[in-house]
PDB file of N, CA and C in Angstrom:
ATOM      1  N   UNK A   1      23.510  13.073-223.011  1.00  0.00           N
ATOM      2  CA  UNK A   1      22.347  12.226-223.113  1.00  0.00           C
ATOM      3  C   UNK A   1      22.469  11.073-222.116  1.00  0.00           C
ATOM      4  N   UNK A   2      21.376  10.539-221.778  1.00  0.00           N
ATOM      5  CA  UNK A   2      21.080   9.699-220.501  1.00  0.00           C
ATOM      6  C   UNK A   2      20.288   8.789-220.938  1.00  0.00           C
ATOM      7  N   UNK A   3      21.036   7.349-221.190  1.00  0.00           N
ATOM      8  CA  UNK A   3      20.564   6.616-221.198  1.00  0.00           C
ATOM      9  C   UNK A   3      20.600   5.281-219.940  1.00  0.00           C
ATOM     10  N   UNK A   4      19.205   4.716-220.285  1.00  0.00           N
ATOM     11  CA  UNK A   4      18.791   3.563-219.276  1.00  0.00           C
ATOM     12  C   UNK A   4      18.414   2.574-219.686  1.00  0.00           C
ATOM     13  N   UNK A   5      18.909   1.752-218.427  1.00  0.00           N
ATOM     14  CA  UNK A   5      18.689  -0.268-219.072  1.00  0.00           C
ATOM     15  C   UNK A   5      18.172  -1.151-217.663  1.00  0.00           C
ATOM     16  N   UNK A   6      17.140  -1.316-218.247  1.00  0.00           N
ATOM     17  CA  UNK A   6      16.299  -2.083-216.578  1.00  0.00           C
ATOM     18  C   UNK A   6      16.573  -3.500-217.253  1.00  0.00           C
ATOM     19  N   UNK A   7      17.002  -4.273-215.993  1.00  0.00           N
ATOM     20  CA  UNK A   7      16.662  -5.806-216.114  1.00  0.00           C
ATOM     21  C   UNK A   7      16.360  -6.251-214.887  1.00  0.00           C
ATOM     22  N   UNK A   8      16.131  -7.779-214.384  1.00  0.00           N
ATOM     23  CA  UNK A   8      15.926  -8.371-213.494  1.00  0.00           C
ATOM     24  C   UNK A   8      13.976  -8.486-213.166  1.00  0.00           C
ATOM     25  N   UNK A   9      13.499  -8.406-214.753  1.00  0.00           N
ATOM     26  CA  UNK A   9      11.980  -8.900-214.860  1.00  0.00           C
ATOM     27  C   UNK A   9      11.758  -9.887-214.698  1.00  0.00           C
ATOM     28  N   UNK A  10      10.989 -11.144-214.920  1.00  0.00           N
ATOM     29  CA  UNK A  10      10.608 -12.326-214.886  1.00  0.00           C
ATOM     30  C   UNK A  10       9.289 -12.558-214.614  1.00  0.00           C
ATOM     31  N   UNK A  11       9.175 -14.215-214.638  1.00  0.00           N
ATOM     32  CA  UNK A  11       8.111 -14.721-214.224  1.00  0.00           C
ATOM     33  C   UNK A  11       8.742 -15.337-212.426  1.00  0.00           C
ATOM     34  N   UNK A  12       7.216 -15.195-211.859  1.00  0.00           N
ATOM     35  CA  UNK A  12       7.469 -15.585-210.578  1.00  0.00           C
ATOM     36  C   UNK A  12       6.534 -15.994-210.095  1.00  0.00           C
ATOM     37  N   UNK A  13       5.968 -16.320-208.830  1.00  0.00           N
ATOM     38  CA  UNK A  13       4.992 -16.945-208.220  1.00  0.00           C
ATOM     39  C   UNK A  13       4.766 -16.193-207.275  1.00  0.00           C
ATOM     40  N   UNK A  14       2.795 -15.756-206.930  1.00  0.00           N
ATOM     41  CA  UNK A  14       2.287 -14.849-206.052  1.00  0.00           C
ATOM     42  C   UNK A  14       3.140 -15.134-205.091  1.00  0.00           C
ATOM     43  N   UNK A  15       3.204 -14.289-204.104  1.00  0.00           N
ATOM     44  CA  UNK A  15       3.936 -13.952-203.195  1.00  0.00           C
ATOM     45  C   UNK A  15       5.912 -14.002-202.883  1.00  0.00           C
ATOM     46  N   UNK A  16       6.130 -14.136-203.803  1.00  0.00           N
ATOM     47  CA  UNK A  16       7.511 -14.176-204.213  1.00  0.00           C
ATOM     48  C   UNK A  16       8.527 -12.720-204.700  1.00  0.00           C
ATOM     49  N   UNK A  17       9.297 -12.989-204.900  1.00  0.00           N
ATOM     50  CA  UNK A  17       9.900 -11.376-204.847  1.00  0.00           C
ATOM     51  C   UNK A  17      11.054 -11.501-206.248  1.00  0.00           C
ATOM     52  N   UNK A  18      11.186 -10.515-206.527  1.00  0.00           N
ATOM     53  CA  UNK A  18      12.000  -9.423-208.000  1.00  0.00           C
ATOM     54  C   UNK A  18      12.843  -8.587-207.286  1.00  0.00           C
ATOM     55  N   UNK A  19      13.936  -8.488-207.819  1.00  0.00           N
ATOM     56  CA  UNK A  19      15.016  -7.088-207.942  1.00  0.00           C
ATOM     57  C   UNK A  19      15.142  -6.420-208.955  1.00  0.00           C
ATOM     58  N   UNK A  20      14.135  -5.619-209.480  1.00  0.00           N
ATOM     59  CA  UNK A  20      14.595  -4.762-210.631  1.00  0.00           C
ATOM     60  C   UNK A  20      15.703  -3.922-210.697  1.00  0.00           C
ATOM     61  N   UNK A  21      16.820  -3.553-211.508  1.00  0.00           N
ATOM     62  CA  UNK A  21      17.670  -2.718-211.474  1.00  0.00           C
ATOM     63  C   UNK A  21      18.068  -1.526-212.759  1.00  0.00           C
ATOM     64  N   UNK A  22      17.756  -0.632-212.724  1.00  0.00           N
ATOM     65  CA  UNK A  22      18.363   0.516-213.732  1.00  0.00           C
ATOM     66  C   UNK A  22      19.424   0.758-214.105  1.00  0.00           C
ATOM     67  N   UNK A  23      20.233   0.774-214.913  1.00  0.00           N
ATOM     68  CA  UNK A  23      21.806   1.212-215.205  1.00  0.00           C
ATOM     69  C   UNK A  23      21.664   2.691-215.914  1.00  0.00           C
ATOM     70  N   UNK A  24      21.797   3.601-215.245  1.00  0.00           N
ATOM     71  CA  UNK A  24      22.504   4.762-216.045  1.00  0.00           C
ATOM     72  C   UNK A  24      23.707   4.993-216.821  1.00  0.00           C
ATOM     73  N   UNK A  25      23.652   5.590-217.939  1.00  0.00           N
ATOM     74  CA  UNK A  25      25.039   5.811-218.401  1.00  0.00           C
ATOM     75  C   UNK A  25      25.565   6.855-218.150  1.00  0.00           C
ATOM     76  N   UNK A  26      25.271   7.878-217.141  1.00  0.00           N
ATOM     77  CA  UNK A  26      25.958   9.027-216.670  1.00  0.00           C
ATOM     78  C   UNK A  26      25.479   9.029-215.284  1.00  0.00           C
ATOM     79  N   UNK A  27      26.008   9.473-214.115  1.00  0.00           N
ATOM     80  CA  UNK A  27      25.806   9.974-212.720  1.00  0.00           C
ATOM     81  C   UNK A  27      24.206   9.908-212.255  1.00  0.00           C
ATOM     82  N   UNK A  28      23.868   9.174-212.157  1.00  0.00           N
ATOM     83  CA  UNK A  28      22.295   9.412-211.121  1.00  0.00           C
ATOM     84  C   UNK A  28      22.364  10.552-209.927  1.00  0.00           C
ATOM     85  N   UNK A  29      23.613  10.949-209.439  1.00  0.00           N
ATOM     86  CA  UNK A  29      23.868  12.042-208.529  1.00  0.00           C
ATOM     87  C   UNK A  29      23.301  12.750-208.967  1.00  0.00           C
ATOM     88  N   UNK A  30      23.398  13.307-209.976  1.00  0.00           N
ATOM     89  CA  UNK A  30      23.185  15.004-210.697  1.00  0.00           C
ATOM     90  C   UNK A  30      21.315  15.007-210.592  1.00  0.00           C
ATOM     91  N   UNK A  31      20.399  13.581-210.773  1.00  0.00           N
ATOM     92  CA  UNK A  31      18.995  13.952-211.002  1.00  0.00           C
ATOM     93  C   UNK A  31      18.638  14.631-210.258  1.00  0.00           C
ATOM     94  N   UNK A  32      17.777  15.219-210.690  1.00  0.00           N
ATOM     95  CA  UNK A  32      16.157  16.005-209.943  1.00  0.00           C
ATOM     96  C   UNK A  32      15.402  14.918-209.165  1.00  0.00           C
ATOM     97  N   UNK A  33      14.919  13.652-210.262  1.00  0.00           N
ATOM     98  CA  UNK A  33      14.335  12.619-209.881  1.00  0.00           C
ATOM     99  C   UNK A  33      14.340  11.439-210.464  1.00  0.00           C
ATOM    100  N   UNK A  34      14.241  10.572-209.725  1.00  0.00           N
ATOM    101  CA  UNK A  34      14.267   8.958-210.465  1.00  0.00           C
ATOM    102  C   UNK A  34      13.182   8.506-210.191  1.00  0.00           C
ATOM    103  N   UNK A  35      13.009   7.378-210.877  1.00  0.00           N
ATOM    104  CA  UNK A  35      11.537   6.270-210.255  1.00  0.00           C
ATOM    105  C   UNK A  35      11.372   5.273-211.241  1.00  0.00           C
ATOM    106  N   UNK A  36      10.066   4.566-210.737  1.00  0.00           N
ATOM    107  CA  UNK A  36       9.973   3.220-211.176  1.00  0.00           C
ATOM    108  C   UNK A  36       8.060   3.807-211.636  1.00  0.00           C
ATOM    109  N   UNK A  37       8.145   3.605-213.178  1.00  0.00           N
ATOM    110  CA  UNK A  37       6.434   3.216-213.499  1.00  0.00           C
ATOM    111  C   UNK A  37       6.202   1.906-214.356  1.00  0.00           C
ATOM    112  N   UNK A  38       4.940   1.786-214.056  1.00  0.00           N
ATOM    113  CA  UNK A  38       4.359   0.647-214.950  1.00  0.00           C
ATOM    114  C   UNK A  38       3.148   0.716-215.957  1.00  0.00           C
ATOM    115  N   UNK A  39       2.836   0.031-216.221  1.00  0.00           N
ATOM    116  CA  UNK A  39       1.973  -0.074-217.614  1.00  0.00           C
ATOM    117  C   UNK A  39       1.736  -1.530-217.814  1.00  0.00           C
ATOM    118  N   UNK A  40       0.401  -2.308-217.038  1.00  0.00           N
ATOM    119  CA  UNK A  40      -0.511  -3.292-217.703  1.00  0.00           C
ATOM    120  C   UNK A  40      -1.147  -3.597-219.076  1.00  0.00           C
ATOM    121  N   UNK A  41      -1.183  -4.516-219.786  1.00  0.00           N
ATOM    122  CA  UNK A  41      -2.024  -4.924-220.881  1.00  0.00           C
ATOM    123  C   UNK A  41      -3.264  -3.961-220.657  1.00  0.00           C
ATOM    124  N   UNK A  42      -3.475  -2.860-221.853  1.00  0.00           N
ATOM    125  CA  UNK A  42      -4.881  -2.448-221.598  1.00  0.00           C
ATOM    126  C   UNK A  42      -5.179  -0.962-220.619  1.00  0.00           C
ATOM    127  N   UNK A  43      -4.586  -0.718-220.319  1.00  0.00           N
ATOM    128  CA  UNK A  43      -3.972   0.072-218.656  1.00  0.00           C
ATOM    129  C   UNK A  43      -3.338   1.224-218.950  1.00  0.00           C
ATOM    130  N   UNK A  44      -3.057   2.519-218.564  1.00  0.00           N
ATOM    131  CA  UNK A  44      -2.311   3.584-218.776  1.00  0.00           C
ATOM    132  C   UNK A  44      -1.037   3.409-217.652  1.00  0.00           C
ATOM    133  N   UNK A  45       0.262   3.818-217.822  1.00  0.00           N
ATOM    134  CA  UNK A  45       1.326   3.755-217.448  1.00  0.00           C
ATOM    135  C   UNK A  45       0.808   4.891-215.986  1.00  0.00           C
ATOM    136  N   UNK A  46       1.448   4.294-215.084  1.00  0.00           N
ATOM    137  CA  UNK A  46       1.538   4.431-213.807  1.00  0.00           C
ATOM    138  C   UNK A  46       2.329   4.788-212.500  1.00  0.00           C
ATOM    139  N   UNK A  47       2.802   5.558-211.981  1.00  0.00           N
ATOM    140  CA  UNK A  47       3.786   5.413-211.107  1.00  0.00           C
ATOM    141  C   UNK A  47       4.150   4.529-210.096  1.00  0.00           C
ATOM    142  N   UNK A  48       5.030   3.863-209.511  1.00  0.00           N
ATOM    143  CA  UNK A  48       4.715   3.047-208.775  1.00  0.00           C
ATOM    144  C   UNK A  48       5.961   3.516-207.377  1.00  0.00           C
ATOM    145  N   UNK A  49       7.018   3.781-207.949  1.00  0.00           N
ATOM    146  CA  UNK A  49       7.821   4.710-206.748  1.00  0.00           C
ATOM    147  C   UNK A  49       8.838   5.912-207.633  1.00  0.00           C
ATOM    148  N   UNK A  50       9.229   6.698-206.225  1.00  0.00           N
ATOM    149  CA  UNK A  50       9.974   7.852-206.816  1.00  0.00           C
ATOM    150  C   UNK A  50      10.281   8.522-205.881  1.00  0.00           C
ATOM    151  N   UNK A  51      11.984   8.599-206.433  1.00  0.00           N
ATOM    152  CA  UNK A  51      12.700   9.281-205.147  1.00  0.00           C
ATOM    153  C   UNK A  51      12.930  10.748-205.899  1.00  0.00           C
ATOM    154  N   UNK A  52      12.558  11.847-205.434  1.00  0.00           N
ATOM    155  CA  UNK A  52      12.126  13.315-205.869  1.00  0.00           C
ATOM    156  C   UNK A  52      13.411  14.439-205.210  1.00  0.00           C
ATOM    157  N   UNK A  53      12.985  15.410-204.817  1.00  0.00           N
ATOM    158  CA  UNK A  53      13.216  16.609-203.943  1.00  0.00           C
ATOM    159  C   UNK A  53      13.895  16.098-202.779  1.00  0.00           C
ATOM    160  N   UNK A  54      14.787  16.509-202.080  1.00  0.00           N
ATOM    161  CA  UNK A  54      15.714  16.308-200.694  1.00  0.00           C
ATOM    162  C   UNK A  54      15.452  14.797-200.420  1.00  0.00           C
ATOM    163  N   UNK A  55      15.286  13.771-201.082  1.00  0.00           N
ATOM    164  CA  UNK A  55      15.765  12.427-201.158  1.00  0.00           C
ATOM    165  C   UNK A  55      14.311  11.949-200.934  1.00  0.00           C
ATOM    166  N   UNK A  56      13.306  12.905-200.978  1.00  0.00           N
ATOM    167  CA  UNK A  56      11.769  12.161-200.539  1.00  0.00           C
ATOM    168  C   UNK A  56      11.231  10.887-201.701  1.00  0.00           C
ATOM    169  N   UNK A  57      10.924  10.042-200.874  1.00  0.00           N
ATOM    170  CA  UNK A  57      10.587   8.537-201.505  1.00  0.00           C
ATOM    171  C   UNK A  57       9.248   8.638-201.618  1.00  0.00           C
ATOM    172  N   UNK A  58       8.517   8.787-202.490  1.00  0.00           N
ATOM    173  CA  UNK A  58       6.906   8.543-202.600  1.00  0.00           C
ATOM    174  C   UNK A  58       6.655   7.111-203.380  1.00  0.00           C
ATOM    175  N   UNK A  59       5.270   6.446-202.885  1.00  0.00           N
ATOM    176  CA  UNK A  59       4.958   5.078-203.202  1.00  0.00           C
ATOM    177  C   UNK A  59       3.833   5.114-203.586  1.00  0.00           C
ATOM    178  N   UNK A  60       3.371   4.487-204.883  1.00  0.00           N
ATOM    179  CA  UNK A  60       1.814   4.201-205.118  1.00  0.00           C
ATOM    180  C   UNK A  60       0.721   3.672-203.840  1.00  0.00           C
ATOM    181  N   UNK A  61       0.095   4.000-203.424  1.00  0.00           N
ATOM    182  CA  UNK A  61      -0.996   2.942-202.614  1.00  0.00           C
ATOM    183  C   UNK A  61      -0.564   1.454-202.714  1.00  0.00           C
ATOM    184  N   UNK A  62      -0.939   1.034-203.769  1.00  0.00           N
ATOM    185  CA  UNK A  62      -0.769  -0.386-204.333  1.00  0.00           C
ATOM    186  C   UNK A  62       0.144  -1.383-204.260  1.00  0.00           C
ATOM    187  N   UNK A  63       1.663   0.029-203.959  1.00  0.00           N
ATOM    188  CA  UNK A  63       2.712  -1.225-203.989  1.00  0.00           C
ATOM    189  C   UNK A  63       3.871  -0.757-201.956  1.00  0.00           C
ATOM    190  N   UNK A  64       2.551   0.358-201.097  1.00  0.00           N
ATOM    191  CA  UNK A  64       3.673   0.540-200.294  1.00  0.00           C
ATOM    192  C   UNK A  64       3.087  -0.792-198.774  1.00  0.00           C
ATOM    193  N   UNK A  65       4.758  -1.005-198.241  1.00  0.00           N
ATOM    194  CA  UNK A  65       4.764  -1.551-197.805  1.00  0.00           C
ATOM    195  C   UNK A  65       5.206  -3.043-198.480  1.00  0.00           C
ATOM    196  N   UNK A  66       5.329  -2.964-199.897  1.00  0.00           N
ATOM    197  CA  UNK A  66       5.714  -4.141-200.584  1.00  0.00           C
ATOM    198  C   UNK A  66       7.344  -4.025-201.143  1.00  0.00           C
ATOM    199  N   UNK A  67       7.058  -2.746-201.697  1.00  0.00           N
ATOM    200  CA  UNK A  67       8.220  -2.193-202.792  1.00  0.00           C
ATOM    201  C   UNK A  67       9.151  -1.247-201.986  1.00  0.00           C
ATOM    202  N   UNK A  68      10.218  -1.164-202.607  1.00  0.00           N
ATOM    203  CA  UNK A  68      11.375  -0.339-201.824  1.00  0.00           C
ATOM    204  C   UNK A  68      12.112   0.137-203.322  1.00  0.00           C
ATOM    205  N   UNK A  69      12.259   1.447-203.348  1.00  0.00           N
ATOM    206  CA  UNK A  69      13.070   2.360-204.326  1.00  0.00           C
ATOM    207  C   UNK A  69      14.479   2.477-203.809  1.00  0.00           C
ATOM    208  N   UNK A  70      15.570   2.301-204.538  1.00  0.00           N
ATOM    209  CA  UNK A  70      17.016   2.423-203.790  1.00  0.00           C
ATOM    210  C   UNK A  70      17.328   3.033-205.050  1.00  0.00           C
ATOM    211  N   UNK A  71      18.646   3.304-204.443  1.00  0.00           N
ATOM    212  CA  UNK A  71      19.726   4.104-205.650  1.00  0.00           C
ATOM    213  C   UNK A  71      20.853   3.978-205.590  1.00  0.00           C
ATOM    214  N   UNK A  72      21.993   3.302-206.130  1.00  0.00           N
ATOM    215  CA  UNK A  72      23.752   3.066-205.521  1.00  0.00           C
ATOM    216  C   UNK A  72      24.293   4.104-206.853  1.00  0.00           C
ATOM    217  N   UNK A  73      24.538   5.210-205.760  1.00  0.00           N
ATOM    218  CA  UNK A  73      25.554   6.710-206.595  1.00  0.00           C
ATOM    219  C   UNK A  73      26.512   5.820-207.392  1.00  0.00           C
ATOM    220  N   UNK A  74      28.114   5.265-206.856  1.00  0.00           N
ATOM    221  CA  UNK A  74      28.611   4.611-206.650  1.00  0.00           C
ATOM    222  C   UNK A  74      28.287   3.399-208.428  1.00  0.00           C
ATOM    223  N   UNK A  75      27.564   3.046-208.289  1.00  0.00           N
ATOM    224  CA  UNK A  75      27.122   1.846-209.378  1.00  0.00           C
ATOM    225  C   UNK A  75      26.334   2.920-210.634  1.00  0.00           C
ATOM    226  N   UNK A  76      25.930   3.702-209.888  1.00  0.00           N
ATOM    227  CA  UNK A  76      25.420   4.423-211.118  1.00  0.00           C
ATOM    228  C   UNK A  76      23.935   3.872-211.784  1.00  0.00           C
ATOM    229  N   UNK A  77      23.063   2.674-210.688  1.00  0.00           N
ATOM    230  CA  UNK A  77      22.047   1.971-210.834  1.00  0.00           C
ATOM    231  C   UNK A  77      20.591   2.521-209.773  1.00  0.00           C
ATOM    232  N   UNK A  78      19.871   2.425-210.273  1.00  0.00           N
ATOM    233  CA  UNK A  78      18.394   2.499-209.165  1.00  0.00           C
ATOM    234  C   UNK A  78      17.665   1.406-209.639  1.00  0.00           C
ATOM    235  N   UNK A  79      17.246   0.602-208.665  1.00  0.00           N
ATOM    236  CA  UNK A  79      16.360  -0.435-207.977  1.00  0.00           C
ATOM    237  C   UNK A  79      15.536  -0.584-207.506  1.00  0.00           C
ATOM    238  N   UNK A  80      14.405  -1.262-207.530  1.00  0.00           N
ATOM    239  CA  UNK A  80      13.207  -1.610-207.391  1.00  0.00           C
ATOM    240  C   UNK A  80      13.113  -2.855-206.804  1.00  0.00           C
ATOM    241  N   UNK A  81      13.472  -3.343-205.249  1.00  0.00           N
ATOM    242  CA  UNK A  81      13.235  -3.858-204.976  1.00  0.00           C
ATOM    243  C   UNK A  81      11.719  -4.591-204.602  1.00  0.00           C
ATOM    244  N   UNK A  82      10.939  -5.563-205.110  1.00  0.00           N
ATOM    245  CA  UNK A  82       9.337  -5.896-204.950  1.00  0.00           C
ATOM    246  C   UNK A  82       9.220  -7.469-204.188  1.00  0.00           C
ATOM    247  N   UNK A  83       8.821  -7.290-203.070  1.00  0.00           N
ATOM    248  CA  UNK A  83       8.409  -8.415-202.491  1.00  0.00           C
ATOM    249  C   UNK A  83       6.806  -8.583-202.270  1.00  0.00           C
ATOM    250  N   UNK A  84       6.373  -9.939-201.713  1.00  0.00           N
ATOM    251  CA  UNK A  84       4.883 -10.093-201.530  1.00  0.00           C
ATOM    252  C   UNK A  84       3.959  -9.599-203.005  1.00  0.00           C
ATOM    253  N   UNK A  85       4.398 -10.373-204.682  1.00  0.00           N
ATOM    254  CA  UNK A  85       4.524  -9.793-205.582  1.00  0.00           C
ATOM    255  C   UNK A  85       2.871 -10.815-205.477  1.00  0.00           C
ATOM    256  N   UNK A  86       1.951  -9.484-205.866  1.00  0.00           N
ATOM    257  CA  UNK A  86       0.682 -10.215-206.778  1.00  0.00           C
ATOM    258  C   UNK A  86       0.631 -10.069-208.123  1.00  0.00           C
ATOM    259  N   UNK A  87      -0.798 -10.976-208.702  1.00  0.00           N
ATOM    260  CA  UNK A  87      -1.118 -11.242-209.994  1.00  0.00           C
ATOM    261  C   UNK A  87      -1.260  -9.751-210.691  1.00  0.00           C
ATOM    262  N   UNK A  88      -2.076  -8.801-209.672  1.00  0.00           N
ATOM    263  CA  UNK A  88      -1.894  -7.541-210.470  1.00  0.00           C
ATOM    264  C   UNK A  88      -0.753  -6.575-210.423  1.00  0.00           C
ATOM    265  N   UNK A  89       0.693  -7.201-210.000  1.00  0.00           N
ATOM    266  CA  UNK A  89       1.641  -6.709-210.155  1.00  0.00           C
ATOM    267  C   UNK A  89       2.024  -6.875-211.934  1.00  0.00           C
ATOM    268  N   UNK A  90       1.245  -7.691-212.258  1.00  0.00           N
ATOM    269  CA  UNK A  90       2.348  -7.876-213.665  1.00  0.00           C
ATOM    270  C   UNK A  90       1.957  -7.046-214.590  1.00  0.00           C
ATOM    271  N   UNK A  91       3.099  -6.410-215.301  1.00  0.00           N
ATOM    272  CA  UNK A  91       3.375  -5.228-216.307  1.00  0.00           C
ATOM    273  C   UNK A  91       4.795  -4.873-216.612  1.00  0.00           C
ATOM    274  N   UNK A  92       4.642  -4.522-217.419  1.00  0.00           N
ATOM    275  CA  UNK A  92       6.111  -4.125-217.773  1.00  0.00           C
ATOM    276  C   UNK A  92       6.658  -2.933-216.798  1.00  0.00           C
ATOM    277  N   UNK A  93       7.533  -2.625-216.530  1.00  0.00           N
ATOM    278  CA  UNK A  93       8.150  -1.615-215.640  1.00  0.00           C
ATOM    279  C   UNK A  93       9.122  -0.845-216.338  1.00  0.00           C
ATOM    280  N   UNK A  94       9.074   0.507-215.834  1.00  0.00           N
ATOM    281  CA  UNK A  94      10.200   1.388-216.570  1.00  0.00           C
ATOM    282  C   UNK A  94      10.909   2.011-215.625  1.00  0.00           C
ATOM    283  N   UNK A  95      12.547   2.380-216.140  1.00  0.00           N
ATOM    284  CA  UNK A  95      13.147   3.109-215.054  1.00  0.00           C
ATOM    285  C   UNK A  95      12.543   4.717-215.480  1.00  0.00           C
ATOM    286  N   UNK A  96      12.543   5.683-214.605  1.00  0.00           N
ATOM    287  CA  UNK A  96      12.808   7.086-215.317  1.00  0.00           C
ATOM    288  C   UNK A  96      13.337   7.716-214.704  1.00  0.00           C
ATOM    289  N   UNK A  97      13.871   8.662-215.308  1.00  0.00           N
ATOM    290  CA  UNK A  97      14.972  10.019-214.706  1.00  0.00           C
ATOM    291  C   UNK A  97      14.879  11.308-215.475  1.00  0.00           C
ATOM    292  N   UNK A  98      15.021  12.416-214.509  1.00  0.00           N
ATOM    293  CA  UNK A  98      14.860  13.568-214.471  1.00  0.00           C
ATOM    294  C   UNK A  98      15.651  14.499-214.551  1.00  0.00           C
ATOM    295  N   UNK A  99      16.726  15.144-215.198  1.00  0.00           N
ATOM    296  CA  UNK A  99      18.124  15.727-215.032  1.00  0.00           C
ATOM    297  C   UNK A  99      17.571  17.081-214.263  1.00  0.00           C
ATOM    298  N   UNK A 100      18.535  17.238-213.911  1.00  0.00           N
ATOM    299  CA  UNK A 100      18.683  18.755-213.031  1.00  0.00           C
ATOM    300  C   UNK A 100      17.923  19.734-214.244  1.00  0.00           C
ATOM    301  N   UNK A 101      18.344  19.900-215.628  1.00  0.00           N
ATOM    302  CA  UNK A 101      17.644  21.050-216.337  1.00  0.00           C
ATOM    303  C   UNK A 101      16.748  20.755-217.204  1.00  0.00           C
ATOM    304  N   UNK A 102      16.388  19.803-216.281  1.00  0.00           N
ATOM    305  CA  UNK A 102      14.783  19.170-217.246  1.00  0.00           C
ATOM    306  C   UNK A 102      14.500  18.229-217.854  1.00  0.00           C
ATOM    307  N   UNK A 103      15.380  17.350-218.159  1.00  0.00           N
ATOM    308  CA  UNK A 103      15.105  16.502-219.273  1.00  0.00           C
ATOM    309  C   UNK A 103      14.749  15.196-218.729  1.00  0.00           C
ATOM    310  N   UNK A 104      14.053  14.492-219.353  1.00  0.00           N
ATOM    311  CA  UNK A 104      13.645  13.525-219.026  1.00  0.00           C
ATOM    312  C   UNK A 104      13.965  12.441-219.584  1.00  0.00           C
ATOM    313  N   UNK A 105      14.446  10.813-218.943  1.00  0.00           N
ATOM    314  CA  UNK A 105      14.807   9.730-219.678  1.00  0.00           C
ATOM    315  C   UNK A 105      13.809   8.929-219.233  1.00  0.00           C
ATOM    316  N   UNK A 106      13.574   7.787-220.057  1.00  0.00           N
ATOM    317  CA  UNK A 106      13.190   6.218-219.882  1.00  0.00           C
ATOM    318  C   UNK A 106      13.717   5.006-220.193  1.00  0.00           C
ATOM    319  N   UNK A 107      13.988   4.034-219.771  1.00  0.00           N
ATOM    320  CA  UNK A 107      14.380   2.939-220.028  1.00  0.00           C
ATOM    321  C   UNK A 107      13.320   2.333-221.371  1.00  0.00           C
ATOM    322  N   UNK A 108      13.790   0.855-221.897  1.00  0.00           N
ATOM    323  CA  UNK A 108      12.931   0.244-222.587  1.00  0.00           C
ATOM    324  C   UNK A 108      11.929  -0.677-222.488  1.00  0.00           C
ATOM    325  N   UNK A 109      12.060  -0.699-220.450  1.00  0.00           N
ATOM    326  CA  UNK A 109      11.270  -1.742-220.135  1.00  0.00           C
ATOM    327  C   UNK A 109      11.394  -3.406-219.639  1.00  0.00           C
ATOM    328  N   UNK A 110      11.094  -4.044-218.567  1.00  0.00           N
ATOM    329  CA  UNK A 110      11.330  -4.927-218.727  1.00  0.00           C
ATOM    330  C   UNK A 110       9.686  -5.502-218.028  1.00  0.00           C
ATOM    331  N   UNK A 111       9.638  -7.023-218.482  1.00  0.00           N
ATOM    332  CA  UNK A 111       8.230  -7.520-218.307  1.00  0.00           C
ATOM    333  C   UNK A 111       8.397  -8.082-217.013  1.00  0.00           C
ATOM    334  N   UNK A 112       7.915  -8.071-216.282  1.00  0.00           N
ATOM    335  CA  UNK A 112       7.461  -8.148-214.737  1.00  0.00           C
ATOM    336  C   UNK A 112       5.885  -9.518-214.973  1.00  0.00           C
ATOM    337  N   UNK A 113       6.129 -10.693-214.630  1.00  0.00           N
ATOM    338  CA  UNK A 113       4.593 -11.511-214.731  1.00  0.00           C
ATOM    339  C   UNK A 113       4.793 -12.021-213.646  1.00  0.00           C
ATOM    340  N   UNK A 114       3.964 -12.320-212.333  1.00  0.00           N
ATOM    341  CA  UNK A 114       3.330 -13.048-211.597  1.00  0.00           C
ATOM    342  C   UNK A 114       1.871 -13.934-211.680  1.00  0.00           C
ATOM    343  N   UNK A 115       2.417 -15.040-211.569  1.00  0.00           N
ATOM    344  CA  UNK A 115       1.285 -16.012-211.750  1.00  0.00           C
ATOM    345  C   UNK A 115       0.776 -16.494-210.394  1.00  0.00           C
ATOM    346  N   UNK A 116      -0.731 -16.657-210.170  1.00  0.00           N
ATOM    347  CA  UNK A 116      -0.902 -17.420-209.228  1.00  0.00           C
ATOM    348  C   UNK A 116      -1.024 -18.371-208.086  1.00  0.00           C
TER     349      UNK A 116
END
């Protein structure tokens, strides 16, 4: 079983920047896929990045050119780096992961707010 722990949410100020980080409790090597979604007040949960198939990085519209998906094998963590953070960035964020034979994890979330 695969569990996950995102921290490094907060409050911040438009245009300012977050390091979100994931902790796995087993090998992130072994996934299929990792990524970062979100979920606004009101809002259906969302993708926002995801590193997939032969290391391909896909990005929401919304957040590319802002956001950067990383992964340290090594630490056993994936990251969400977010700069140039707007007001409609804020939502809670989740890590997720994908094991090689299917299974799927989520973190519990951490709250992400940018204020004006």
């Amino acid at each position: 079983q695969v569990q996950l722990m995102e921290s490094g949410g907060g409050l911040v100020q438009a245009g300012g920047s977050l390091r979100l980080s994931c902790a796995a409790s087993g090998s992130i090597f072994s996934a299929n896929a990792v990524g970062w979604y979100r979920q606004a007040p009101g809002k259906q949960r969302e993708v926002v990045a995801r590193i997939g198939q032969f290391g391909i990085t896909n990005y929401a519209d919304f957040v590319k050119g802002r956001f950067t998906i990383s992964r340290d094998y090594a630490k056993n963590t994936i990251f969400l780096q977010m700069n140039s953070l707007k007001p409609g960035d804020t939502a809670v964020y989740y890590c997720n992961l994908i094991t090689r034979d299917g299974m799927e994890y989520w973190g519990q979330g951490t709250q992400v707010t940018v204020s004006q």
